[in-house]
N, C-alpha and C. Protein backbone atom coordinates (compact mmCIF):
# COMPACT_ATOMS: atom_id res chain seq x y z
N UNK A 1 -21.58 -15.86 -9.42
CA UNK A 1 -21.03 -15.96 -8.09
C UNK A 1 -21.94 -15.24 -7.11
N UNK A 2 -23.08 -15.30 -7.18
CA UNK A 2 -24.47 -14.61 -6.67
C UNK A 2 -24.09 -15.08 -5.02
N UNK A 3 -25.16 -16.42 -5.18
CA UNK A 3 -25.34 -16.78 -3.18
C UNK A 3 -24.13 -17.68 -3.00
N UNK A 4 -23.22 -17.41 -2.14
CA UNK A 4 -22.11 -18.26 -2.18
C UNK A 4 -22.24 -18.00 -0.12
N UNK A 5 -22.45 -18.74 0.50
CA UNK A 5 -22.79 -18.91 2.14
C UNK A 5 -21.77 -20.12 2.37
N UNK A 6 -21.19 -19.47 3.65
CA UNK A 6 -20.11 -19.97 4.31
C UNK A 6 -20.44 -20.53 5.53
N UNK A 7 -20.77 -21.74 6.13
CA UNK A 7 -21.40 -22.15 7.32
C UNK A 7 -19.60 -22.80 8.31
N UNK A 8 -20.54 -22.96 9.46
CA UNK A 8 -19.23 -23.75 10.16
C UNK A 8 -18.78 -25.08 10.11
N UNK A 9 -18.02 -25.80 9.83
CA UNK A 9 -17.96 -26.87 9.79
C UNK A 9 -18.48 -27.34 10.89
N UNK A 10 -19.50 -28.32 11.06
CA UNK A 10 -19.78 -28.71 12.63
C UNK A 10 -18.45 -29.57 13.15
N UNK A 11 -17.56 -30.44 12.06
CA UNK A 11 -17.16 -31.23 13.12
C UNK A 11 -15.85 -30.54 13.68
N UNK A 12 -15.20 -29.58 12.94
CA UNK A 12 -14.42 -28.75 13.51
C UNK A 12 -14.79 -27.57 14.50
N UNK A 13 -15.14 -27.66 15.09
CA UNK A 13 -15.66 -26.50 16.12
C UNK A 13 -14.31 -25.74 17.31
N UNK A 14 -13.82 -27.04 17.33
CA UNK A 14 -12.53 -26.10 17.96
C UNK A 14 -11.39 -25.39 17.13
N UNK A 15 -11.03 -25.51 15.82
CA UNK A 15 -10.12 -24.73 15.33
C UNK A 15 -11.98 -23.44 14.45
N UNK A 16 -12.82 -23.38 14.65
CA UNK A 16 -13.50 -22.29 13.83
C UNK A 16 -13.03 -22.55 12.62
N UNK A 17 -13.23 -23.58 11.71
CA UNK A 17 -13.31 -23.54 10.34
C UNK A 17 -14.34 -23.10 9.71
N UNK A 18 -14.49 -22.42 8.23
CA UNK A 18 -15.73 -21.92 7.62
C UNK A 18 -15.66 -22.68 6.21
N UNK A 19 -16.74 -23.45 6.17
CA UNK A 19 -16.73 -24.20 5.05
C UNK A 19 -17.90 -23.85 4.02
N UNK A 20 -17.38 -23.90 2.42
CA UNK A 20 -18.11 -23.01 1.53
C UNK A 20 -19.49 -24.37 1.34
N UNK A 21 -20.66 -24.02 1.05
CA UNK A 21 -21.29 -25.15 0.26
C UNK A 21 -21.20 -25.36 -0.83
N UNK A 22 -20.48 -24.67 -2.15
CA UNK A 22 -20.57 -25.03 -3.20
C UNK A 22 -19.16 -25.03 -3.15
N UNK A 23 -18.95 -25.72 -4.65
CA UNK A 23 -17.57 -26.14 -4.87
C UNK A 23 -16.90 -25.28 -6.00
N UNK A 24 -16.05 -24.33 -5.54
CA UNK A 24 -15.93 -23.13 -6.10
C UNK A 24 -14.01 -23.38 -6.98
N UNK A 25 -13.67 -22.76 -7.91
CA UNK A 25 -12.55 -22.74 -8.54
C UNK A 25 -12.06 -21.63 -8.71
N UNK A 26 -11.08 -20.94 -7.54
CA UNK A 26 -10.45 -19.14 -8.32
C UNK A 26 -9.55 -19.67 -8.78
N UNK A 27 -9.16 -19.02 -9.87
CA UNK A 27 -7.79 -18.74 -10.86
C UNK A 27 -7.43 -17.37 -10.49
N UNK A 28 -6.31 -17.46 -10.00
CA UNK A 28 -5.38 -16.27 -9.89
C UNK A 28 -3.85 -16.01 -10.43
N UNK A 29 -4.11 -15.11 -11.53
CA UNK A 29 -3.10 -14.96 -12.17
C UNK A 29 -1.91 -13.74 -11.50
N UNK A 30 -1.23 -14.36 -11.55
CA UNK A 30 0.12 -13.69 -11.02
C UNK A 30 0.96 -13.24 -12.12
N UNK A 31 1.28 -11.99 -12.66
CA UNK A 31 2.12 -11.33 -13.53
C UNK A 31 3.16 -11.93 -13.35
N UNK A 32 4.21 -11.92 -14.50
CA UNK A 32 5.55 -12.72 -14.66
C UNK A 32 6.28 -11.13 -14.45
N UNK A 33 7.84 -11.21 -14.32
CA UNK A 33 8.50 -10.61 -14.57
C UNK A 33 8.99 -8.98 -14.93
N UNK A 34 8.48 -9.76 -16.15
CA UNK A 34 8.56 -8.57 -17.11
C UNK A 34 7.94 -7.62 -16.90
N UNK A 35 6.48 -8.09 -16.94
CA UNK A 35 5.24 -7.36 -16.41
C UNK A 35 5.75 -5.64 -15.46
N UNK A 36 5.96 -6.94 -14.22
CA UNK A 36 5.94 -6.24 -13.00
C UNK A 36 7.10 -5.35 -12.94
N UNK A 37 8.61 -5.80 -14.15
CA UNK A 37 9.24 -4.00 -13.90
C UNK A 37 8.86 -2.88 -15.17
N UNK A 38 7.97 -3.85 -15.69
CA UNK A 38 7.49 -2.49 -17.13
C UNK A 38 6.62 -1.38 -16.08
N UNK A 39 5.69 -1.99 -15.50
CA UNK A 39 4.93 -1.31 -14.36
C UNK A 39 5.87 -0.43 -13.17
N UNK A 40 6.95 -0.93 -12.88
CA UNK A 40 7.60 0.33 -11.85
C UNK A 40 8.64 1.01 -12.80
N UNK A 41 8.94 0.31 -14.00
CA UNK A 41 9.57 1.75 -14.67
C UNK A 41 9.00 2.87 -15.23
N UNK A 42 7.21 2.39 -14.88
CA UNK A 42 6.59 3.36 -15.52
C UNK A 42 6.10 4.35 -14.75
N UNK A 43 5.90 3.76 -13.43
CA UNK A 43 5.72 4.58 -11.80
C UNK A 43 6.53 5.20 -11.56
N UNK A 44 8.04 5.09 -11.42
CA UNK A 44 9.00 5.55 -11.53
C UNK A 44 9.08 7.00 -12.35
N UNK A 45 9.52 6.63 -13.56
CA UNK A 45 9.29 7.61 -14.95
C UNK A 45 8.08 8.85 -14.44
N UNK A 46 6.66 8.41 -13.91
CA UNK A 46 5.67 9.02 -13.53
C UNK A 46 5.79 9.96 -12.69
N UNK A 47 6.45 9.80 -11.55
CA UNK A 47 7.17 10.23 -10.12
C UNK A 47 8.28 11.21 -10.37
N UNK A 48 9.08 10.80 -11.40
CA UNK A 48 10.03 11.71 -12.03
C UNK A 48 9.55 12.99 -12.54
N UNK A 49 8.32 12.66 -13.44
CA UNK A 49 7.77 14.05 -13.95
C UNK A 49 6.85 14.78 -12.76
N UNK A 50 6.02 14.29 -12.44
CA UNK A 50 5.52 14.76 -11.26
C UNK A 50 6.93 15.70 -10.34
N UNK A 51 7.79 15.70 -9.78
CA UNK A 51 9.00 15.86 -9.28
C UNK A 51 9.24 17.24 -9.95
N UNK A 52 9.28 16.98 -11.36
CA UNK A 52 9.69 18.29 -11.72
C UNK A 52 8.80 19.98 -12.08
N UNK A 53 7.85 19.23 -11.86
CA UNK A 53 6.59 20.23 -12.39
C UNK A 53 5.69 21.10 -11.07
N UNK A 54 5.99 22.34 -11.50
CA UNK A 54 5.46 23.27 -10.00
C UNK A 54 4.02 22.97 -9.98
N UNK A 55 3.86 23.95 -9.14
CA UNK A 55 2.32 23.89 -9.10
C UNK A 55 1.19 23.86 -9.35
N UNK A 56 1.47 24.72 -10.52
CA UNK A 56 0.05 25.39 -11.07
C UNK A 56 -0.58 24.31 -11.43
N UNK A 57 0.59 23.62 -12.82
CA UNK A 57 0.42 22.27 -14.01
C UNK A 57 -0.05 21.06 -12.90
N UNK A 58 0.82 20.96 -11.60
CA UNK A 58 -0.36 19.81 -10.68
C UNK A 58 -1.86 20.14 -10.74
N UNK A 59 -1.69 21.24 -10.33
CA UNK A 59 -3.52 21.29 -9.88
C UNK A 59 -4.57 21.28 -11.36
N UNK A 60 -3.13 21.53 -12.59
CA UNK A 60 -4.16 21.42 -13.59
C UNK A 60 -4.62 20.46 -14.13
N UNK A 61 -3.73 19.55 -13.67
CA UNK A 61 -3.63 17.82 -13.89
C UNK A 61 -4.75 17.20 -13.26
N UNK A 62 -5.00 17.48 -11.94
CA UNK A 62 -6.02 17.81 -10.72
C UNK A 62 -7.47 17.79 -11.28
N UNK A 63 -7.48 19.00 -11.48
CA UNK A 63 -8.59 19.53 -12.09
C UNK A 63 -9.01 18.94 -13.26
N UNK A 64 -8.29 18.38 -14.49
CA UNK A 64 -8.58 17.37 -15.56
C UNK A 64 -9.30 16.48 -15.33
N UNK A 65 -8.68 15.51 -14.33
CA UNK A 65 -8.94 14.27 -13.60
C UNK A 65 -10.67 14.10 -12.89
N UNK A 66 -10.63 15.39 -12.68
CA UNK A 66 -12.10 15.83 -11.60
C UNK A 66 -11.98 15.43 -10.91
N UNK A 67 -10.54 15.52 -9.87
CA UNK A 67 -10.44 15.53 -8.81
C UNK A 67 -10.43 16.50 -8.12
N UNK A 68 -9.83 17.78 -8.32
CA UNK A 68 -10.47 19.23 -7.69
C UNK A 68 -10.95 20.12 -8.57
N UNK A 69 -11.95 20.68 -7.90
CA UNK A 69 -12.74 21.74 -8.47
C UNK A 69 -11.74 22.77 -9.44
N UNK A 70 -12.35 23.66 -10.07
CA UNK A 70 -12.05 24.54 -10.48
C UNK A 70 -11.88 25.75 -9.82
N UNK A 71 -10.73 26.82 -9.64
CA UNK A 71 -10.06 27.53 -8.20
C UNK A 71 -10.60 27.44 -6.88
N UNK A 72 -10.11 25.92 -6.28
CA UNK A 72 -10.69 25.76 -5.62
C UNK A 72 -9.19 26.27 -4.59
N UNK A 73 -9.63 26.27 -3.40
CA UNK A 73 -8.79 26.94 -2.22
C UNK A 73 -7.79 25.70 -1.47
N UNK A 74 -7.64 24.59 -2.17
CA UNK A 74 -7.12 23.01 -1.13
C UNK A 74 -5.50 24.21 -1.31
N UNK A 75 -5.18 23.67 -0.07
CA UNK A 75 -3.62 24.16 0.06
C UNK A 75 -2.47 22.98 -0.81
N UNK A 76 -1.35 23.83 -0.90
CA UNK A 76 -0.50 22.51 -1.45
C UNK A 76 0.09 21.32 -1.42
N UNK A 77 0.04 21.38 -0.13
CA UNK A 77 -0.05 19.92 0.58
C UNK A 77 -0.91 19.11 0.20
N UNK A 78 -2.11 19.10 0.27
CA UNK A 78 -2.99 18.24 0.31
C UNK A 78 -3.02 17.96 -1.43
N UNK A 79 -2.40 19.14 -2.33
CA UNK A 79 -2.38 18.56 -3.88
C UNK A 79 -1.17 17.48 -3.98
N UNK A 80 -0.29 18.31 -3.43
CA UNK A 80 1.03 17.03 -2.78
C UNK A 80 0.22 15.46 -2.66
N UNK A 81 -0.29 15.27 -1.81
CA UNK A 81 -0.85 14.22 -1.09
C UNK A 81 -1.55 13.72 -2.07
N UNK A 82 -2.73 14.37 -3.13
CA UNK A 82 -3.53 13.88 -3.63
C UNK A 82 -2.56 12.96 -4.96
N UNK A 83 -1.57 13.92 -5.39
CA UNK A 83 -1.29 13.53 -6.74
C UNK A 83 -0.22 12.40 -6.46
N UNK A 84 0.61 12.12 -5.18
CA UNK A 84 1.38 10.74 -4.31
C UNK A 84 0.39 9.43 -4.05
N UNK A 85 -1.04 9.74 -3.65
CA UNK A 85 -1.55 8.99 -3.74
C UNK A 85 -2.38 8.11 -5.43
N UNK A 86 -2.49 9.20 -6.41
CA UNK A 86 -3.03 8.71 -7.29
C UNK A 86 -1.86 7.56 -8.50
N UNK A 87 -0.27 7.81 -8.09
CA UNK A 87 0.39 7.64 -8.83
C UNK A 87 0.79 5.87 -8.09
């Protein structure tokens, strides 16, 4: 999927269409069901433990990950923030 160039259609010029030159096929698979609540009972479950665990064990979790340094000075918020965003 190297040179794939998108030109304008000339004869559409008033709606701006972009037309591919090669003739391309995506397959996009969409998870069923099941999938998708094994995945939030597991986010969930994740969020739960996170929830219960003070501080220290975050930042040590943190620090595993190599996401923060070793005693490094980030306040707790921002470990807050980091470990909401990774989950």
């Amino acid at each position: 999927m190297g040179n794939i160039k998108f030109l304008r259609n000339p004869k559409s010029r008033k709606k701006r269409r972009w037309q591919c030159q090669k003739k391309i096929q995506l397959l996009v698979e969409t998870p069923g069901k099941v999938i998708i609540s094994k995945t939030r009972k597991k986010t969930r479950k994740t969020k739960e433990k996170l929830d219960k665990m003070d501080s220290n064990t975050k930042r040590k979790i943190l620090e595993n990950q190599g996401v923060l340094k070793e005693n490094s000075n980030a306040p707790q918020e921002l470990v807050d923030i980091m470990l909401k965003n990774l989950v």
